[in-house]
Protein backbone atom coordinates (compact mmCIF):
# COMPACT_ATOMS: atom_id res chain seq x y z
CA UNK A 1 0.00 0.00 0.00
CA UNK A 2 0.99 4.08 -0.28
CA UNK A 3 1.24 4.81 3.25
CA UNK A 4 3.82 1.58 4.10
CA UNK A 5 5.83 2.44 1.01
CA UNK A 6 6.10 5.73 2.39
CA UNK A 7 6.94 4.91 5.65
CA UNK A 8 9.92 2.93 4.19
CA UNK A 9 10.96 5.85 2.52
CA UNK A 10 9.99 8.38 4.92
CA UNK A 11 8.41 9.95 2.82
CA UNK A 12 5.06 11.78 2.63
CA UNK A 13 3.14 13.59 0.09
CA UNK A 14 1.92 17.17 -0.62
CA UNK A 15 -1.90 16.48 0.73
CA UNK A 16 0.00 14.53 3.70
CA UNK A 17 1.72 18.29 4.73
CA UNK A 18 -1.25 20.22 3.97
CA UNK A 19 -3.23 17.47 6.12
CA UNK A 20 -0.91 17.14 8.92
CA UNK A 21 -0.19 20.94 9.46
CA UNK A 22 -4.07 22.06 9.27
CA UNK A 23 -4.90 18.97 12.00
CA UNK A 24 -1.84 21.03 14.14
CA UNK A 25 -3.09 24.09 13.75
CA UNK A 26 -6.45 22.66 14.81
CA UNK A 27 -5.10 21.09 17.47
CA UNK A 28 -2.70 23.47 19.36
CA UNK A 29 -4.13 27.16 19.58
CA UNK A 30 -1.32 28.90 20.85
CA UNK A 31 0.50 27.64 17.20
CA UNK A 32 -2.59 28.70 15.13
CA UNK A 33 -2.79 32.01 17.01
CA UNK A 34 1.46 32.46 16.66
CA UNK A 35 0.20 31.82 12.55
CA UNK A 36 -2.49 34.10 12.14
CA UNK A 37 -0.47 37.03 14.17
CA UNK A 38 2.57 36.75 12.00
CA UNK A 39 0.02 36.69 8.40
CA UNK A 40 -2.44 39.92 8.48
CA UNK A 41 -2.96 39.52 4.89
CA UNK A 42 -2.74 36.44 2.78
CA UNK A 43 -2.34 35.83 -0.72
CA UNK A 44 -3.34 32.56 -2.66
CA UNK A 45 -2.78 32.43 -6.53
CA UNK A 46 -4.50 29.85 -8.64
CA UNK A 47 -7.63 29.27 -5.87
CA UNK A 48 -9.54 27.72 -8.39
CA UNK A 49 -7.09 24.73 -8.46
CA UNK A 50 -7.55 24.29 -3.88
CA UNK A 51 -8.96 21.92 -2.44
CA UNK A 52 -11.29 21.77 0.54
CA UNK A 53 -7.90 20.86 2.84
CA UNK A 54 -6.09 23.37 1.52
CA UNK A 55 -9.08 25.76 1.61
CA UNK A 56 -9.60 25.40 5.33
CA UNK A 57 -5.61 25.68 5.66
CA UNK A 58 -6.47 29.29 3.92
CA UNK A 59 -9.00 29.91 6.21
CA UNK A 60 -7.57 28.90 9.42
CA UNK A 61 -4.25 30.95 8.53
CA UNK A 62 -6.50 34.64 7.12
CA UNK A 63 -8.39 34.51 10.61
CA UNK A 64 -9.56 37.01 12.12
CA UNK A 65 -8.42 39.65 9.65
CA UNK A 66 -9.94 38.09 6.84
CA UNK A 67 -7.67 39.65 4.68
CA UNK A 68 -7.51 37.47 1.84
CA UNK A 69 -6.40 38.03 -1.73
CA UNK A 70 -7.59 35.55 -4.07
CA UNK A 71 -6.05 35.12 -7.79
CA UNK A 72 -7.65 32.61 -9.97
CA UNK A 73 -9.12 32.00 -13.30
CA UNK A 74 -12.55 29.65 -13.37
CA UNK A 75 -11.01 28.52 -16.98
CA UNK A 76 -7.95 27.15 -15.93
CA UNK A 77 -8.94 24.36 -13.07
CA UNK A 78 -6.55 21.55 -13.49
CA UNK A 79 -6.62 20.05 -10.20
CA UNK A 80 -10.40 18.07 -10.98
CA UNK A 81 -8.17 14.59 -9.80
CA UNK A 82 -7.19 16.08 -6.49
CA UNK A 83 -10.67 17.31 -6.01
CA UNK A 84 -10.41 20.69 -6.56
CA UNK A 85 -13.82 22.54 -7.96
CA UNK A 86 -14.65 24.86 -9.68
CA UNK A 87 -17.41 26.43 -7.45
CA UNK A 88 -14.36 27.51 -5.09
CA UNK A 89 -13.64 30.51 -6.96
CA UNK A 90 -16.92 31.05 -8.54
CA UNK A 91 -18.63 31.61 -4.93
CA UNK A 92 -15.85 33.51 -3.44
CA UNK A 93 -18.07 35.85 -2.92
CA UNK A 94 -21.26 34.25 -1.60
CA UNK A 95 -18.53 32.34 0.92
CA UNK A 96 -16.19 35.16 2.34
CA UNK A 97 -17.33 37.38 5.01
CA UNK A 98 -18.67 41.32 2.96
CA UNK A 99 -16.89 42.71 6.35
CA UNK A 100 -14.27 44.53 4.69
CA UNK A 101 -15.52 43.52 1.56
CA UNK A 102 -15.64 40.55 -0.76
CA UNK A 103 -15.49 41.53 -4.49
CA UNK A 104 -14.46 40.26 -8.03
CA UNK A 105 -12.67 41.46 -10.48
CA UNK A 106 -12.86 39.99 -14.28
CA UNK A 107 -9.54 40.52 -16.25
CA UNK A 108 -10.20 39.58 -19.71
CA UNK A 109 -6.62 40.85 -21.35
CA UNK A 110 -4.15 37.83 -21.86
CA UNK A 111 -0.53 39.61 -21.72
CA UNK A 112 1.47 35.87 -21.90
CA UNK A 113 -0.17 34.46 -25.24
CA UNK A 114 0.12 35.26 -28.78
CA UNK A 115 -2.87 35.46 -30.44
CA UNK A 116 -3.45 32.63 -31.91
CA UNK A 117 -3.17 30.70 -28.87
CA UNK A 118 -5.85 32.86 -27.31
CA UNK A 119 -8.12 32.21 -29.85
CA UNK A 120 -7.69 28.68 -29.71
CA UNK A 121 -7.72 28.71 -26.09
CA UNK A 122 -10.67 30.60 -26.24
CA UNK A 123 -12.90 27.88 -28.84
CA UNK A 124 -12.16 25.36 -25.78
CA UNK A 125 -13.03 27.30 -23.46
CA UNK A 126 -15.96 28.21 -25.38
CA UNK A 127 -16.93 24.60 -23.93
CA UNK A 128 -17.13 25.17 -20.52
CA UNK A 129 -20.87 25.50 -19.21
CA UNK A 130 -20.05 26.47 -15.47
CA UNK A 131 -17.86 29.50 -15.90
CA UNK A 132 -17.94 33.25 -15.19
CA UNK A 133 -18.64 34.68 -18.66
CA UNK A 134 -16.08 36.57 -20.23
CA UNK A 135 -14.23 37.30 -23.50
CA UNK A 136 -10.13 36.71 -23.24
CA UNK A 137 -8.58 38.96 -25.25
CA UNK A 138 -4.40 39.21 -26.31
CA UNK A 139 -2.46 42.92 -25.48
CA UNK A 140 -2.43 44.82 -28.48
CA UNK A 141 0.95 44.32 -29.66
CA UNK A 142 0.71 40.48 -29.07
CA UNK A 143 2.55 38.64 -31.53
CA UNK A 144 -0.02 36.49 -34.38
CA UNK A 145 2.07 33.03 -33.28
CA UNK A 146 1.48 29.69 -34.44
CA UNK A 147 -0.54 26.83 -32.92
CA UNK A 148 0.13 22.89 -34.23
CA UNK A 149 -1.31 19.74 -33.16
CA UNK A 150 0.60 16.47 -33.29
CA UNK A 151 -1.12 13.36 -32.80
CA UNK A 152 -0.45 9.70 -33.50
CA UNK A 153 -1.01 6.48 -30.46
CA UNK A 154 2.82 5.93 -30.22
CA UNK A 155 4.66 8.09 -27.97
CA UNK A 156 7.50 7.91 -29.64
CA UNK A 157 6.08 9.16 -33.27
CA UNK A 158 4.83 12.15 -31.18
CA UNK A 159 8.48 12.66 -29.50
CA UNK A 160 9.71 12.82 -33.27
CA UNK A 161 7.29 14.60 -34.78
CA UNK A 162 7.67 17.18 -31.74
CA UNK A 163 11.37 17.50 -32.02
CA UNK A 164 11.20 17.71 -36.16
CA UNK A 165 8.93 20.41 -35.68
CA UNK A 166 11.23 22.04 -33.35
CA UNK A 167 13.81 22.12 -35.35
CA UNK A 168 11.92 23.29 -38.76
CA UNK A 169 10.43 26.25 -36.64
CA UNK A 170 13.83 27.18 -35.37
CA UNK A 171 15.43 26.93 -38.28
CA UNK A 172 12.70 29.24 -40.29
CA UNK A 173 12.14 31.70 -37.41
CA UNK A 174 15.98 31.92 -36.95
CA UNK A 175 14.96 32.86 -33.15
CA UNK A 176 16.14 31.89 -29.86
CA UNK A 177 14.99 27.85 -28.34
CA UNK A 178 13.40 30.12 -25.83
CA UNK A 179 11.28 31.93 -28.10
CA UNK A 180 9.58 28.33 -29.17
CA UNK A 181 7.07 26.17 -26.67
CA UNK A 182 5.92 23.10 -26.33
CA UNK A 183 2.91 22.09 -24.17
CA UNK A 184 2.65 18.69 -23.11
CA UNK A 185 0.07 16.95 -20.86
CA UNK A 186 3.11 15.50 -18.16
CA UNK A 187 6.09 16.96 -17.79
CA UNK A 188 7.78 13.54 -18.76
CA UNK A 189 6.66 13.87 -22.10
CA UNK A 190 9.28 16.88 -22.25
């Protein structure tokens, strides 16, 4: 099993720490209390992808300020397996104290992508029925970039067709590696 083959390693995992350090804060007040005086205001990028651990981690450490800063994009959840949801950020609103305030702000201006990317971005997207609606748009002086899709059941006829196309779009670009990228499902596959 997981837990005896991490005991042999001693080892533990990600939702262990989150796990073990909310049941301590739970547990010991004078800890949570030393916590929540040293954090008056805390920040938490990409809430859509928490779960309810790590959401009650949140809210143990923002008490009693309630100063919370929330950063997320209702598009982008990626955590589904590790149960994150996509409700989290969507009633951040309806689920934070108004006392300052709660509020949301929609930024619609993509200033990473070129814009082809955003516009294919944006036709899957289109497919998402429980969403905040909103139009992404690219910064004006976004590049027009190039989107390709490479597809075969053989991981290793993707691996070449990926590094062939690499190479052809380096060599007709005559740009920097940098300047190319390649998105892959697992990191492996890099």
């Amino acid at each position: 099993d997981i837990r005896g083959m991490q005991r042999r390693r001693q080892a533990i995992s990600f939702d262990d720490q989150v796990h073990a350090c909310l049941l301590d804060l739970l547990a010991r007040p004078d800890r949570r209390a030393a916590f929540q005086r040293q954090f008056r205001h805390v920040l938490v990028d990409e809430f859509q992808d928490l779960n309810r651990a790590q959401l009650a981690l949140v809210d143990v450490l923002s008490r009693p300020h309630r100063n919370l800063f929330v950063v997320g994009d209702d598009d982008q959840l990626i955590y589904g397996w590790r149960f994150a949801r996509v409700a989290t950020i969507l009633n951040f609103t309806d689920t934070m104290p108004h006392t300052p305030h709660a509020s949301s702000v929609i930024l619609t201006t993509n200033y990473r992508c070129s814009r082809e990317v955003v516009r294919r971005a944006s036709k899957l997207i289109d497919h998402n029925h429980i969403r905040i609606e909103k139009t992404a748009r690219c910064r004006p002086d976004a590049a027009e970039g190039m989107v390709a899709f490479v597809a075969s059941p053989h991981w290793p006829l993707r691996a070449q067709a990926l590094a062939e196309f690499m190479a052809n779009e380096h060599a007709a670009r005559s740009c920097r590696w940098q300047d190319l990228a390649v998105l892959c499902r697992y990191r492996c596959q890099q």
